[in-house]
Protein backbone atom coordinates (compact mmCIF):
# COMPACT_ATOMS: atom_id res chain seq x y z
CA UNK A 1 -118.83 55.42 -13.01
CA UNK A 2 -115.09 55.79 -13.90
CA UNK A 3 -112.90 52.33 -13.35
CA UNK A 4 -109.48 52.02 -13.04
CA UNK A 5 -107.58 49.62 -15.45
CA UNK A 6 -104.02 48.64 -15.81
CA UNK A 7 -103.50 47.61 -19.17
CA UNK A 8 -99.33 46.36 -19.81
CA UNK A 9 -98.40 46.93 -23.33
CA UNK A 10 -95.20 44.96 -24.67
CA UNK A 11 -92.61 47.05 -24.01
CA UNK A 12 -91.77 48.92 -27.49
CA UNK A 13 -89.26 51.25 -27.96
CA UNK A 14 -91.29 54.42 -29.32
CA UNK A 15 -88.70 56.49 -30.28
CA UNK A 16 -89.44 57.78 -34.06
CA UNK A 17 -85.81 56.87 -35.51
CA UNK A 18 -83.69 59.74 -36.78
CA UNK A 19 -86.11 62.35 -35.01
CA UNK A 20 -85.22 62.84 -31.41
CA UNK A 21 -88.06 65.94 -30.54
CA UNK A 22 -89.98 64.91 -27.60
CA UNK A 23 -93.40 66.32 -29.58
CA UNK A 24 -92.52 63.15 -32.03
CA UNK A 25 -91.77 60.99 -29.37
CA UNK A 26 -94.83 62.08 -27.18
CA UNK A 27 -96.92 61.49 -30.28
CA UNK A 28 -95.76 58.01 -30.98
CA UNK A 29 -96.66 56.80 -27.73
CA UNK A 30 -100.15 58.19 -28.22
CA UNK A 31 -100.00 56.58 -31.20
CA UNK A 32 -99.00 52.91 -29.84
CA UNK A 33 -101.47 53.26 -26.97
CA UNK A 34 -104.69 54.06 -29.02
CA UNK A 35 -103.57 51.67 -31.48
CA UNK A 36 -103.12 48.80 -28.66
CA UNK A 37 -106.84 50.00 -26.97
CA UNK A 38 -108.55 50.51 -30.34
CA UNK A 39 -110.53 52.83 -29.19
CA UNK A 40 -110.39 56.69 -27.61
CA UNK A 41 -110.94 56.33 -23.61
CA UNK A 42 -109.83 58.38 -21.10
CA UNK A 43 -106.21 58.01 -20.12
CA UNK A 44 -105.32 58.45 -16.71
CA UNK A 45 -101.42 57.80 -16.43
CA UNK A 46 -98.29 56.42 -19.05
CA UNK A 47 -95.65 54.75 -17.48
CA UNK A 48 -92.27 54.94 -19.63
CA UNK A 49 -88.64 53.64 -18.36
CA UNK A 50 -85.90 56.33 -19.96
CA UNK A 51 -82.11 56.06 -18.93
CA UNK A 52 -80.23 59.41 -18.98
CA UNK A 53 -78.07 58.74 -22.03
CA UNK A 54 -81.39 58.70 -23.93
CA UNK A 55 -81.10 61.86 -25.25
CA UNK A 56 -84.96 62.94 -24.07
CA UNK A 57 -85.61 66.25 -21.92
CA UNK A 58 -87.81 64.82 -19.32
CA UNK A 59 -89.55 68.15 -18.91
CA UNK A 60 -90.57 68.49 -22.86
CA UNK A 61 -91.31 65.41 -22.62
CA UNK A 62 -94.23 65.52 -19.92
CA UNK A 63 -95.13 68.69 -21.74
CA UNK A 64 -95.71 67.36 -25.12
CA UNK A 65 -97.43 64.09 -24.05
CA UNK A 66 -100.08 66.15 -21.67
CA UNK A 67 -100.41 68.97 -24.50
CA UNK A 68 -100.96 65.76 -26.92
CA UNK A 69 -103.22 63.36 -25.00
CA UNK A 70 -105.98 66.58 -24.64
CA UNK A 71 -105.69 67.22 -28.37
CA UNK A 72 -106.34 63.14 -28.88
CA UNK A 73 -109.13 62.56 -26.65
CA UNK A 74 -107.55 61.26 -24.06
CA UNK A 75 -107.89 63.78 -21.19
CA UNK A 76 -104.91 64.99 -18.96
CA UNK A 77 -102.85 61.94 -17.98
CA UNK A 78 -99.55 61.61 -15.93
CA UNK A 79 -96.59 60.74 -16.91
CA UNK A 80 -94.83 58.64 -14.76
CA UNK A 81 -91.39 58.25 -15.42
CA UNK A 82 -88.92 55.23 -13.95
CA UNK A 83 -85.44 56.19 -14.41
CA UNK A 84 -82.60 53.56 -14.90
CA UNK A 85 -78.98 54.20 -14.09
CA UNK A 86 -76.13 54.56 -17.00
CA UNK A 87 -73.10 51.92 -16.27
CA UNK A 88 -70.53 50.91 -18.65
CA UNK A 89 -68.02 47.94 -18.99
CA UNK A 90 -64.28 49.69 -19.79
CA UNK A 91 -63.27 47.89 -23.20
CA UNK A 92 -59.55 48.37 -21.36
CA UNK A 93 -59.64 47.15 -17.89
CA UNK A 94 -62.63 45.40 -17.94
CA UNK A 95 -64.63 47.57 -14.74
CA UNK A 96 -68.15 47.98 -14.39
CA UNK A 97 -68.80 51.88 -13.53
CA UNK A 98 -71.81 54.10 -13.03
CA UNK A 99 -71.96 57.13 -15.72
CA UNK A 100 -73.72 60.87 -15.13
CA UNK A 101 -73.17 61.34 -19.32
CA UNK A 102 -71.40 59.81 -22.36
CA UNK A 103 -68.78 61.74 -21.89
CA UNK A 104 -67.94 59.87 -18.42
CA UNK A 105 -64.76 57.76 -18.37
CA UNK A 106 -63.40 55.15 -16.63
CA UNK A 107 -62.45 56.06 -13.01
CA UNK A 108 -59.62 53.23 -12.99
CA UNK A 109 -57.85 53.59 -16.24
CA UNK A 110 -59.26 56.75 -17.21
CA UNK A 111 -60.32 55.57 -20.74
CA UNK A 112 -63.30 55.92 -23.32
CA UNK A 113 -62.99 52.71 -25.09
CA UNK A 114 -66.87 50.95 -23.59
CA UNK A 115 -69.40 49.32 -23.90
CA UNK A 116 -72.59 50.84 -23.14
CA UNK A 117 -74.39 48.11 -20.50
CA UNK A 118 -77.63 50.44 -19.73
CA UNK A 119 -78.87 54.26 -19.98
CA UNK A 120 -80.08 54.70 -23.39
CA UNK A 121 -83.48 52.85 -22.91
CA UNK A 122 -86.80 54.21 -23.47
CA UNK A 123 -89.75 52.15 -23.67
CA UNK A 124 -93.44 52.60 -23.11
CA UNK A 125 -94.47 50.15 -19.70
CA UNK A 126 -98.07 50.42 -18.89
CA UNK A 127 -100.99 52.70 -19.38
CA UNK A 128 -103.97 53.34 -17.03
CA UNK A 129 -107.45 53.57 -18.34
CA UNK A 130 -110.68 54.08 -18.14
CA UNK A 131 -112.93 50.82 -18.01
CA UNK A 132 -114.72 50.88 -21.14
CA UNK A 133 -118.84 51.36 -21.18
CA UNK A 134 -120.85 48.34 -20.63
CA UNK A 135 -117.72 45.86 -20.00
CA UNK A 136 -118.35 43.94 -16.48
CA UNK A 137 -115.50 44.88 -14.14
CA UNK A 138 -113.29 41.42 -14.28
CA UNK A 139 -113.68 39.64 -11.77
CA UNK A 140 -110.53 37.58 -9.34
CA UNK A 141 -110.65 34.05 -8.61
């Protein structure tokens, strides 16, 4: 009998500094998960939070972690990804804007000087998993 789990893991940045490939980074969350369960159990879904001035292909990404998680015992899992919008905070004029890409300027003074406010995250949320062997379900009160 296969039960469902949620298990919330502190929210880590996994990104392997000064190696942005999404095999590395797919690997390190492997990594953080099986050394947060302790043990190999099937995985049935990762959720991650990455902003779009992250620097990650989504698509490798979901590739890599799939190709991974069969090669580390932990079956086929999903990847769900939450997305959170770039904005910035013009250094100049002092305006709050949304931004597609870094390269994105300010749409009242048209200047670069900012200050990132959100976009480059990426952490690891929650993982889904399968109830271990012999553990009672827990129970609500």
């Amino acid at each position: 009998m296969v039960l469902e789990t949620k298990v919330t893991i502190i929210k880590q940045d996994v990104r392997v500094p000064y190696i942005m490939h999404e095999f590395s980074i797919a690997q390190s969350m492997l990594n953080l998960v099986e050394d947060q369960v302790g043990e190999k159990r099937v995985l049935f879904s990762a959720t991650v939070t990455i902003g779009p001035l992250a620097g990650i292909s989504i698509e490798s990404l979901r590739f890599c972690f799939t190709e991974i998680a069969k090669q580390m015992g932990f079956g086929s899992p999903r990847l769900i990804i939450n997305d959170v919008p770039a904005r910035a905070l013009c250094l100049d004029c002092s305006r709050q804007y949304a931004m597609k890409d870094m390269f994105e300027i300010c749409p009242k003074c048209h200047s670069l000087h900012r200050s990132i406010l959100s976009g480059e995250e990426f952490t690891l949320d929650s993982v889904e998993l399968e109830e271990p062997e012999g553990e009672p379900k827990p129970t609500e009160k």
